[in-house]
Protein backbone atom coordinates (compact mmCIF):
# COMPACT_ATOMS: atom_id res chain seq x y z
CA UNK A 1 0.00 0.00 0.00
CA UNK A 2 3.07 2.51 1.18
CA UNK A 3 4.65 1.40 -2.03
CA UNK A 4 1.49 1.93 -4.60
CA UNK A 5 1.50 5.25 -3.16
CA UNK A 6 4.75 6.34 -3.47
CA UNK A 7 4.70 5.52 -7.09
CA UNK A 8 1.52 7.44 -7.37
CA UNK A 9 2.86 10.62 -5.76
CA UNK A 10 6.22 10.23 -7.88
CA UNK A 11 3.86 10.25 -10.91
CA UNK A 12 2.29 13.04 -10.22
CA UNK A 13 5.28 14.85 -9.64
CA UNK A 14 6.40 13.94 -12.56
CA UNK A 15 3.76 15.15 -14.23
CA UNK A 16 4.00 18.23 -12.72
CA UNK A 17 7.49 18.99 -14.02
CA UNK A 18 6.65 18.22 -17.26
CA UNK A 19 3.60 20.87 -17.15
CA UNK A 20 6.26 23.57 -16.05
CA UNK A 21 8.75 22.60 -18.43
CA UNK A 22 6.41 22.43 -21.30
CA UNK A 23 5.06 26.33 -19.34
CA UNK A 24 8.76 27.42 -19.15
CA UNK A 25 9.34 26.57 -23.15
CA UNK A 26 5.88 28.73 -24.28
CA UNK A 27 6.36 31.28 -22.58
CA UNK A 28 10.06 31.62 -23.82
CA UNK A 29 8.62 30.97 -27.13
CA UNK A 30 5.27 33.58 -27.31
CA UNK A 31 7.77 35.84 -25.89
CA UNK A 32 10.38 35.71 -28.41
CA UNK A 33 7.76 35.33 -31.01
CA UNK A 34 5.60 38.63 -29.82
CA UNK A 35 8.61 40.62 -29.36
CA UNK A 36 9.72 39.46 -32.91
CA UNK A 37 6.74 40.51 -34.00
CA UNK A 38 6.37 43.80 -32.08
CA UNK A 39 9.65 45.13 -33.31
CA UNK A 40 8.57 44.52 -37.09
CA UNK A 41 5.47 46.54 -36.33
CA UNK A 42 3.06 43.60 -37.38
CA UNK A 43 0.91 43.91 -33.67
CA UNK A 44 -1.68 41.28 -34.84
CA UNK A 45 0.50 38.46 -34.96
CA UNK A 46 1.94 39.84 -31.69
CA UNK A 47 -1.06 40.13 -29.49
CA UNK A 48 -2.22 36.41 -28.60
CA UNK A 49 1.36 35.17 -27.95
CA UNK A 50 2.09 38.79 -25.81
CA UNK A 51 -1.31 37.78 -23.90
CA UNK A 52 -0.55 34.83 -23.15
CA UNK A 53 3.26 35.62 -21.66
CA UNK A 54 1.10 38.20 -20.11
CA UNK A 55 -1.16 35.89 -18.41
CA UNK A 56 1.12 33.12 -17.55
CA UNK A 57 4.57 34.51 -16.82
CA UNK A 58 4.18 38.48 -16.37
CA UNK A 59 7.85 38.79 -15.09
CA UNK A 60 9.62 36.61 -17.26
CA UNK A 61 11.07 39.65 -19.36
CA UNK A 62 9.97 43.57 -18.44
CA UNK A 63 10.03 44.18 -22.31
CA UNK A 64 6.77 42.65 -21.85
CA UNK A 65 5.39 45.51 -20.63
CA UNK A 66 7.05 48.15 -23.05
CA UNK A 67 5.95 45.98 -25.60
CA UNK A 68 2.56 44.97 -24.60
CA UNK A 69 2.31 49.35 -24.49
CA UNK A 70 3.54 49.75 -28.09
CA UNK A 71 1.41 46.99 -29.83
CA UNK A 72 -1.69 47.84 -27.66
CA UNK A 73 -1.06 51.84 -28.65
CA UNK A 74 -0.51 50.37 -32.36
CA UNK A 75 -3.70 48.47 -32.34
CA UNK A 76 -5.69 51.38 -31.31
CA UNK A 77 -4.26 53.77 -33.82
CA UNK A 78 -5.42 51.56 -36.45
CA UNK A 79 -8.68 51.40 -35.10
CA UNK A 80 -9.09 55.25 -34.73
CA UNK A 81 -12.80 55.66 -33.48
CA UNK A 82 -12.86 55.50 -30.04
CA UNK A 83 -16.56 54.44 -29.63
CA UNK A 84 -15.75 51.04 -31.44
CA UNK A 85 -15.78 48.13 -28.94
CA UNK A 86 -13.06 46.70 -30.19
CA UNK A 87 -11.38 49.88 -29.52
CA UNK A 88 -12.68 49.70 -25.88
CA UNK A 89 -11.32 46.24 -25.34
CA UNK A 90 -7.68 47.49 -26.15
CA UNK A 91 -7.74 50.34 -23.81
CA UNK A 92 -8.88 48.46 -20.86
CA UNK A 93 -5.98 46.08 -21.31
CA UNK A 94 -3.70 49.44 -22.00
CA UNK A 95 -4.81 50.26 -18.57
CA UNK A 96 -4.66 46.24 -17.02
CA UNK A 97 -1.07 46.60 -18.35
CA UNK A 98 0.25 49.52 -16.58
CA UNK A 99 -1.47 48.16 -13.13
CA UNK A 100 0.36 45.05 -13.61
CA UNK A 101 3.60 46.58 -14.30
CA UNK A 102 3.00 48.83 -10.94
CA UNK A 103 2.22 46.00 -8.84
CA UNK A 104 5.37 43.65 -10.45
CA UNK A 105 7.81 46.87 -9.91
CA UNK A 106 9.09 45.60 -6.50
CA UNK A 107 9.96 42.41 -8.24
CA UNK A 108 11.92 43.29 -10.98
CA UNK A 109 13.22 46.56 -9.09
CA UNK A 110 13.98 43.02 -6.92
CA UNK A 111 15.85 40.81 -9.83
CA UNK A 112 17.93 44.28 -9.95
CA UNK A 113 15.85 45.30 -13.54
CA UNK A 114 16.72 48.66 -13.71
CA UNK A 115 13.21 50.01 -13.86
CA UNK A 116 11.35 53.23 -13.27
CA UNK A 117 9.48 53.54 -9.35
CA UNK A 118 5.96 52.45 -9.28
CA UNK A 119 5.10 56.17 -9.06
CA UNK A 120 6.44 56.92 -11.77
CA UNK A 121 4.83 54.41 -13.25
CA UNK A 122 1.31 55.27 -12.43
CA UNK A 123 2.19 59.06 -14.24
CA UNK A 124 2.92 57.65 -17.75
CA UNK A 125 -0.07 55.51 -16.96
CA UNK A 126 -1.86 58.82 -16.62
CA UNK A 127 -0.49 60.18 -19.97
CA UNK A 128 -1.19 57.30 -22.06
CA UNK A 129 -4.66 57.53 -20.66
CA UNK A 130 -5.01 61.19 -21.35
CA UNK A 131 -4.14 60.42 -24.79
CA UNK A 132 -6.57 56.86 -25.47
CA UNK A 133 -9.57 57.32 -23.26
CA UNK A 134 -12.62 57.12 -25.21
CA UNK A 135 -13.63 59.81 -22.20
CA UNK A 136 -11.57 61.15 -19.61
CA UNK A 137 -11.93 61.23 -16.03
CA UNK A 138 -10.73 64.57 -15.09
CA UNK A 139 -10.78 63.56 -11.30
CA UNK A 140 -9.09 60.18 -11.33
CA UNK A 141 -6.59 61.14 -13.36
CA UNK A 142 -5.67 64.08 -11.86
CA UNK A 143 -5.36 62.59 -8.76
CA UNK A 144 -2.84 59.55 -10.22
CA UNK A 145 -1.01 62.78 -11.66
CA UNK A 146 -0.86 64.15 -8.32
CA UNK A 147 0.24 61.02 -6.72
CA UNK A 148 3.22 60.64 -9.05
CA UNK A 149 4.33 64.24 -9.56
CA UNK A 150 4.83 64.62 -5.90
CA UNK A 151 6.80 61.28 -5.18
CA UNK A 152 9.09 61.86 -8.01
CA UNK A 153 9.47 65.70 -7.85
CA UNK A 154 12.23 66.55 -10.14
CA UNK A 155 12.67 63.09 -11.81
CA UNK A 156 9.45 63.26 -13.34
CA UNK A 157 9.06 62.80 -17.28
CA UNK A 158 8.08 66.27 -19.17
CA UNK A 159 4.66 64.64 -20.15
CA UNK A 160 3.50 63.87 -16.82
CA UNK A 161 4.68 67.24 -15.23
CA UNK A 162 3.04 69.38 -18.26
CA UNK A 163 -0.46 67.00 -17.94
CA UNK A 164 -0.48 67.35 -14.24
CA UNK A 165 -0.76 71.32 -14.47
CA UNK A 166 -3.33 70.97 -17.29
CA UNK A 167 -5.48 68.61 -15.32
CA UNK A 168 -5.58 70.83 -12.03
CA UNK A 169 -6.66 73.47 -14.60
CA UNK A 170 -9.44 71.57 -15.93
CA UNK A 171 -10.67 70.63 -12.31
CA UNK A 172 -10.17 74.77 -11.66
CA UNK A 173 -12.71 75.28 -15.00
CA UNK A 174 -15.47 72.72 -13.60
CA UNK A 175 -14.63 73.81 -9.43
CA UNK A 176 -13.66 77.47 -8.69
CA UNK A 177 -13.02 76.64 -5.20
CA UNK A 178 -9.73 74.65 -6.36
CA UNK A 179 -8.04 77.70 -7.43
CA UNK A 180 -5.99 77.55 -4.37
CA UNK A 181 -4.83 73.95 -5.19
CA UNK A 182 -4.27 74.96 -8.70
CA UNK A 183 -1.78 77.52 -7.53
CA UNK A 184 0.07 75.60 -5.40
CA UNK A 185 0.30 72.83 -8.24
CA UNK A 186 1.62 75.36 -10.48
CA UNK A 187 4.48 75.85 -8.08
CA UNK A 188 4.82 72.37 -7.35
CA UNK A 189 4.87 71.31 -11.04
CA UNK A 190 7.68 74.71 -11.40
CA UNK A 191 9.59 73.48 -8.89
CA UNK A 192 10.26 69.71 -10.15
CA UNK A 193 10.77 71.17 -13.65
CA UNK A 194 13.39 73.76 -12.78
CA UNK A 195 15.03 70.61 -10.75
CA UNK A 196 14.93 68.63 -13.91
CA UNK A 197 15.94 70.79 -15.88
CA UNK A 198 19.14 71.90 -13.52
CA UNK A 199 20.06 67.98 -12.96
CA UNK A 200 19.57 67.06 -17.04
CA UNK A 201 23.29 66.95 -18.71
CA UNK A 202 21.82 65.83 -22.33
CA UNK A 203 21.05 69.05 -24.28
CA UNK A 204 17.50 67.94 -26.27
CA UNK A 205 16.57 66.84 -22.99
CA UNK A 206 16.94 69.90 -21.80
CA UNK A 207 15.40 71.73 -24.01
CA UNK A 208 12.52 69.96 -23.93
CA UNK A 209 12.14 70.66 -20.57
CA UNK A 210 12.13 74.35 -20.81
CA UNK A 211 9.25 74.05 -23.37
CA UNK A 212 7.33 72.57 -20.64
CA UNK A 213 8.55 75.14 -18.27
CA UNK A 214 6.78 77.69 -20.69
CA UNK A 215 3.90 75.82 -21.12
CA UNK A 216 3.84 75.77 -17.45
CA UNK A 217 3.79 79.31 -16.97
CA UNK A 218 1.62 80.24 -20.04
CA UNK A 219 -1.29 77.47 -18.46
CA UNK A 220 -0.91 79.47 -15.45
CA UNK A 221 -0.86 82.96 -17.08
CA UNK A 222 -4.14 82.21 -18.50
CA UNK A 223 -6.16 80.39 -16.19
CA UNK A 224 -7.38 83.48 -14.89
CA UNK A 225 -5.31 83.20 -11.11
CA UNK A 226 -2.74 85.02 -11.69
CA UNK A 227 -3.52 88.34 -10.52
CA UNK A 228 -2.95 90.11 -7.32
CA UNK A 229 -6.82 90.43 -6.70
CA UNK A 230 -7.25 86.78 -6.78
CA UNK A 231 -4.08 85.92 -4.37
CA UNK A 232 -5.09 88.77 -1.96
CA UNK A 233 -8.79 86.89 -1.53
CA UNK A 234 -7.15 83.35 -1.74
CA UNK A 235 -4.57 84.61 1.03
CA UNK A 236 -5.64 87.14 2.62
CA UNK A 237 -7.81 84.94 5.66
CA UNK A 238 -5.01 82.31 5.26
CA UNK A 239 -1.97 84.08 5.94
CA UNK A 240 -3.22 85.09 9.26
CA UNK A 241 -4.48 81.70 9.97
CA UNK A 242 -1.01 80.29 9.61
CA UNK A 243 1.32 82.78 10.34
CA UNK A 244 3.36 80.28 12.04
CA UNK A 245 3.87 78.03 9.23
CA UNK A 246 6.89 79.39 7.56
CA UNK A 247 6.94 76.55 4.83
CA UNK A 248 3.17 78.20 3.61
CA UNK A 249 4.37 81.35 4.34
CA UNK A 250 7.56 80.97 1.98
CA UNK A 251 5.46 79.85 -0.56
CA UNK A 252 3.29 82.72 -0.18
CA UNK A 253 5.61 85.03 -0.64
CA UNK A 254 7.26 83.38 -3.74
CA UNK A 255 4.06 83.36 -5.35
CA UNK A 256 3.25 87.17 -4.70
CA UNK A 257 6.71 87.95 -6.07
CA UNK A 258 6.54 86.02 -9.54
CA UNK A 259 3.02 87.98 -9.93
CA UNK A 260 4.83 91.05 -9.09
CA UNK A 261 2.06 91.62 -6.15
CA UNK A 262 5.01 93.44 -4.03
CA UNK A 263 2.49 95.86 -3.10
CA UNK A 264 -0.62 93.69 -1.64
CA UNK A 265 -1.14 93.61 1.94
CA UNK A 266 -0.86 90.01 1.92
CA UNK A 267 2.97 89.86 0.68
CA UNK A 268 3.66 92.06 3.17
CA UNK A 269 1.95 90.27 5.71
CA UNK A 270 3.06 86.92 5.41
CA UNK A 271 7.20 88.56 4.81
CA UNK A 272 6.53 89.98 8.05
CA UNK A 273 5.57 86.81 10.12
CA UNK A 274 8.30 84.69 8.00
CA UNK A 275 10.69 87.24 9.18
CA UNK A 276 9.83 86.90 12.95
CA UNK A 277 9.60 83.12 12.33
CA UNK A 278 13.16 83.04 10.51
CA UNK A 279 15.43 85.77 9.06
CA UNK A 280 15.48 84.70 5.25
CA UNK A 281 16.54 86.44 2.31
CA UNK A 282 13.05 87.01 0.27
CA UNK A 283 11.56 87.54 4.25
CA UNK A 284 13.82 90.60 4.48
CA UNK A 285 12.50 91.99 1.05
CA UNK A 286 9.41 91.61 1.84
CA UNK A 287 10.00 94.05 5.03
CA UNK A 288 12.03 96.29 2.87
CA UNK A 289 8.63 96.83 0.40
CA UNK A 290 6.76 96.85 3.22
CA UNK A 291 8.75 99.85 5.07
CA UNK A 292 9.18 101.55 1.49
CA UNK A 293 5.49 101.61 1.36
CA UNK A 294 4.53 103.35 4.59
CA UNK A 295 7.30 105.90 3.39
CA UNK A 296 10.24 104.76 5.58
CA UNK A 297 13.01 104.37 2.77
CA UNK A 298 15.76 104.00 5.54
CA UNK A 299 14.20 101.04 6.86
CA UNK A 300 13.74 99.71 3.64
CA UNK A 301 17.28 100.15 2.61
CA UNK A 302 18.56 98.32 6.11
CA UNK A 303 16.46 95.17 5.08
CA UNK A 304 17.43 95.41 1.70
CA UNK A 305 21.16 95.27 3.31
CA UNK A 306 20.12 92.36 5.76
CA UNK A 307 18.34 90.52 2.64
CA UNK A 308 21.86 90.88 0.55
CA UNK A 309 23.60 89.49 3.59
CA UNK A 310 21.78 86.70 3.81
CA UNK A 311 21.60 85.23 0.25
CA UNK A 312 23.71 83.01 -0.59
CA UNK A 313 23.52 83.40 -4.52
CA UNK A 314 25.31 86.32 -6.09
CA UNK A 315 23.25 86.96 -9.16
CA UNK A 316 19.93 87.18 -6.26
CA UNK A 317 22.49 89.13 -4.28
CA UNK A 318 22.62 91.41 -7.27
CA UNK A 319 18.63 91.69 -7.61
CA UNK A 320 18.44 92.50 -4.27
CA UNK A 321 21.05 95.60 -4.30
CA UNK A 322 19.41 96.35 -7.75
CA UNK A 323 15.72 96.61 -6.12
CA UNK A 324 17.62 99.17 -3.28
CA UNK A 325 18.72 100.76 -5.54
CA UNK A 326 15.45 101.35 -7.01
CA UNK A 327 13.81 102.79 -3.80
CA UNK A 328 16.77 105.00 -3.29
CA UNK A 329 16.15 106.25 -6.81
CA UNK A 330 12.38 106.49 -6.78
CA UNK A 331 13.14 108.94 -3.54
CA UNK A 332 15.45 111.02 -5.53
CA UNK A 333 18.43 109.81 -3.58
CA UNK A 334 20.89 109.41 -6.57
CA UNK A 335 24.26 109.28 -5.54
CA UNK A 336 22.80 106.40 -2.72
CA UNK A 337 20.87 104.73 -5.80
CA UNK A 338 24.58 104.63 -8.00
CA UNK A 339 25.77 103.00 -5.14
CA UNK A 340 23.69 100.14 -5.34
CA UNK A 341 23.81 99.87 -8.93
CA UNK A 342 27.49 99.54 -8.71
CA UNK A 343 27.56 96.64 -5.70
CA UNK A 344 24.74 94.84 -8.04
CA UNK A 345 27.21 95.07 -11.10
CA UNK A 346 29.75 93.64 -8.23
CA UNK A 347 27.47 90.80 -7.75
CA UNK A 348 26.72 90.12 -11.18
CA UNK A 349 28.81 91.64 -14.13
CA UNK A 350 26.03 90.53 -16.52
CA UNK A 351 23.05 91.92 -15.11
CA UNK A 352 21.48 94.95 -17.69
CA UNK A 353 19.40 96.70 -15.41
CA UNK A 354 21.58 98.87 -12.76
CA UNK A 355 23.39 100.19 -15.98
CA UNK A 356 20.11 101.87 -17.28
CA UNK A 357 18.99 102.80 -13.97
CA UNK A 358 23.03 104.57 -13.73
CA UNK A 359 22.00 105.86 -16.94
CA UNK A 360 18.48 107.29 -16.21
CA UNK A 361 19.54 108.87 -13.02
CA UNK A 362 22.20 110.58 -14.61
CA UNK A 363 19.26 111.82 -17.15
CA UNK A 364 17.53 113.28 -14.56
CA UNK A 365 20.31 115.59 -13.11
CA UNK A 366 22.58 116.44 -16.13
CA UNK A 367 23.71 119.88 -15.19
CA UNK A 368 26.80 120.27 -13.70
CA UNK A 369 28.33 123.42 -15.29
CA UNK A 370 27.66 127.06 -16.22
CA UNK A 371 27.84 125.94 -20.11
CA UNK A 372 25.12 124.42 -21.68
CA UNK A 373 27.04 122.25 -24.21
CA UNK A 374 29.18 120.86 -21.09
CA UNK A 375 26.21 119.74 -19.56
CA UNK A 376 24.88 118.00 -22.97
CA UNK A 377 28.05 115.96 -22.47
CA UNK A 378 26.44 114.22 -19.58
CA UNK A 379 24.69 112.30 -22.43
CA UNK A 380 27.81 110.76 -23.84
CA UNK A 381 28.32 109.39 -20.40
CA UNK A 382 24.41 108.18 -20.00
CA UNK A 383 25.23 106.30 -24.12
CA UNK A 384 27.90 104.91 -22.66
CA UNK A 385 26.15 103.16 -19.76
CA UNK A 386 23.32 101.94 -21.75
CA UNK A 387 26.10 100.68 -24.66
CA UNK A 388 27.42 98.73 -21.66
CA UNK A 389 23.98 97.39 -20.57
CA UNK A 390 23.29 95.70 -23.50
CA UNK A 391 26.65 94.33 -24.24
CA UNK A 392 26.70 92.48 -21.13
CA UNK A 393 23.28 91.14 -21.02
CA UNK A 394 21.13 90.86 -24.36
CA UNK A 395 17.83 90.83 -22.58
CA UNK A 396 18.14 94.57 -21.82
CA UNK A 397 19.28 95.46 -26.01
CA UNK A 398 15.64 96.96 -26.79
CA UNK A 399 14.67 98.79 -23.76
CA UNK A 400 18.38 100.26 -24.34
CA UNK A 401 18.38 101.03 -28.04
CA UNK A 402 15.13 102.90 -27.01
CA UNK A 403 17.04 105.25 -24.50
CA UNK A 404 19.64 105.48 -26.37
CA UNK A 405 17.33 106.70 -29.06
CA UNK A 406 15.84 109.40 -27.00
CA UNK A 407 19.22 110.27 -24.95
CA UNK A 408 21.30 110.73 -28.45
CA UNK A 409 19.12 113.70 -29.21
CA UNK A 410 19.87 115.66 -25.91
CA UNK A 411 23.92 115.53 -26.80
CA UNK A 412 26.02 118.69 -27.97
CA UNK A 413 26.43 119.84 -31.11
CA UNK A 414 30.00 120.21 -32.46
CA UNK A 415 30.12 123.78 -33.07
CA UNK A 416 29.06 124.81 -29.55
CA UNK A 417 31.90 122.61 -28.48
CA UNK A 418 34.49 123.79 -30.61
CA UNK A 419 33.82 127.30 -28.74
CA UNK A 420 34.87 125.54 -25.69
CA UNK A 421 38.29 124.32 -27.30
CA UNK A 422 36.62 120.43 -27.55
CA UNK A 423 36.33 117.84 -30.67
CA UNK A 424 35.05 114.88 -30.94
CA UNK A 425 37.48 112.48 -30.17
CA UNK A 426 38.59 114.45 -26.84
CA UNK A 427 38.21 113.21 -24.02
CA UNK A 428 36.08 114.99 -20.99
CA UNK A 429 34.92 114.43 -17.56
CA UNK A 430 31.48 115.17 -16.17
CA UNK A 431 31.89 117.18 -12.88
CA UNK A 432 29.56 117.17 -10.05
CA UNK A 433 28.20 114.08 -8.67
CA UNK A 434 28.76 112.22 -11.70
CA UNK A 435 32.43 112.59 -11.75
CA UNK A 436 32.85 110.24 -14.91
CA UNK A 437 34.75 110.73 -17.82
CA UNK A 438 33.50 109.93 -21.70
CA UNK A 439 34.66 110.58 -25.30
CA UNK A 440 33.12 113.36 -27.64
CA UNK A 441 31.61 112.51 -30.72
């Protein structure tokens, strides 16, 4: 009896490795055969042998997957109208084929298969079905968008980041009251693209990724948010609710200062509880507009100094002496304003902007001599600044031509200065608090 049933269990067991040997052998077989056939673009002779490796051995190879997206993808093309059912059928598997490929990530990410993270995952999941849904589910896909985008911050693929912004829009068109989310997934989505785009070494990478930096903004520009009116009703009950939280503080204020909003109660509300929390950089400006405002340009200009002191980055360190220098200006404290100009050229040698403002402050107090054809030569100096401007930094060239335009007319003419013993060609300085020296011409 012991005997007839040792035979019967060795049997069986025999039997048993046969079945997986003769499993092992088709699935290396559809496998070859559908990837064979996937790679010669003929996706109807690939789909029942994919399936079945599909069905029987998911993990046996992860082109599988990659393959199972392309012929799937290929088949659907061909079909075109999205109503057919045949068209339906492929889609749902699209979709069956990214969940299995999430839930067999810590498997091959196992078998050390270098594969992308299972959030990831579920974002190009999101994409394809953006792009093959016979209808779209704004809300589910947003929220696997969501999901992914903020687990993989700046290691996110373009698509995903670009259809994650568009998505929160469309929620924003069909719910006004998730304008506040769709802000803060505008700078989310910003954020993880500027990382990106910092971290990426190849160059059409790259510049793919700043497309979808200005597609980010332009979504943004028009969706109807960005102006101060809206952010001063979003924030103006929230700011005081967490002025302790300098992380939605910060963000606050970064948000205010892309807009421009420098002058709304609410940027100078939450700088001024960031500031008390922790004395940062873009806290300090905020106090520095916020004493400017009420009139107080000394106190502005001592945050503007504590603000410089505290950033770390010279070209910010440069915006900040440039925006002091502004105030000063706008308070008709030249000499002070130069000043600042000159420590933001310090900073950053490339930066446009202080050399105009040099320029237009000179503009506005010319005379420094009895002789009215001296003083014209104050314009050869202000040419000379804005020539400078746009040499170093091509963003400023038009708003300098344009000066330079308007300033050429104000200059000397040659006569006058040959009365004076000059000719183009001499060289002159400009006395009073200018104290620079130029060539005539």
């Amino acid at each position: 009896m012991k005997l007839k049933t040792l035979v019967a269990v060795l049997l069986v067991s025999a039997g048993t490795t046969t079945v997986m040997a003769q499993d092992d052998t088709n699935c290396n077989s559809n496998s070859s055969i559908s990837h064979e056939a996937v790679r010669a673009g003929n996706f109807k002779d690939a789909y029942l042998p994919w399936k079945a490796v599909l069905e029987n051995c998911p993990t046996l190879r992860y082109y599988t997957f990659t393959d199972g997206y392309k012929l799937l993808k290929g088949l659907m093309t061909q079909i075109k109208d999205k109503n057919n059912p045949e068209y339906q059928k492929y889609f749902d598997e699209l979709m069956n084929t990214h969940d299995l490929r999430i839930k067999y990530t810590p498997e091959f990410l196992a078998k050390g298969t270098k594969v992308s993270s299972a959030d990831e995952a579920l974002g190009i999941k999101a994409v394809d079905y953006i792009a093959f849904a016979p209808k779209i589910d704004v809300n589910q896909v947003y929220q696997w968008l969501s999901q992914s985008v903020n687990a993989v911050k700046g290691e996110s693929q373009a698509a995903t980041l670009f259809y994650f912004l568009q998505m929160s829009l469309e929620k924003l068109k069909a719910d006004p009251t998730h304008k506040e989310q769709f802000i803060q997934d505008y700078l989310a989505a910003s954020e993880y693209t500027e990382m990106a785009i910092a971290a990426e070494t190849k160059e059409p990478v790259k510049k793919q990724l700043l497309a979808i930096k200005e597609n980010l903004d332009a979504l943004f520009v028009n969706s109807g948010t960005a102006d101060c009116e809206s952010l001063q009703s979003i924030y103006g009950t929230k700011v005081e609710e967490n002025k302790a939280n300098l992380e939605f503080l910060k963000k606050v204020i970064d948000i205010m200062k892309m807009l421009k909003c420098t002058e709304s109660e609410v940027y100078f509300k939450a700088s001024a509880y960031a500031y008390e929390i922790e004395k940062t950089p873009e806290a300090a400006v905020g106090c520095a507009y916020m004493s400017y405002k009420k009139g107080d340009v000394e106190t502005a200009v001592k945050y503007f100094d504590e603000a410089i002191e505290l950033e770390p980055d010279n070209a910010k360190k440069a915006e900040k002496a440039y925006a002091a220098a502004a105030v000063l200006a706008s308070n008709k404290k030249l000499s002070d304003a130069r000043s600042y100009c000159q420590k933001a050229i310090g900073f950053n040698k490339n930066y446009g902007a202080p050399y105009i403002l040099i320029a237009n402050l000179y503009a506005s107090s010319p005379n420094w001599s009895d002789e009215a054809a001296l003083n014209k030569c104050t314009y050869f100096v202000i040419i000379d600044k804005l020539q400078t401007a746009k040499s170093v930094d091509p963003s400023v060239a038009e708003e300098a031509n344009k000066l330079i335009s308007t300033y050429s007319a104000h200059t000397p003419e040659a006569k006058d200065l040959f009365m004076l013993g000059y000719k183009a060609g001499d060289r002159i300085t400009v006395g009073g608090w200018i104290g620079e020296s130029t060539t005539i011409r």
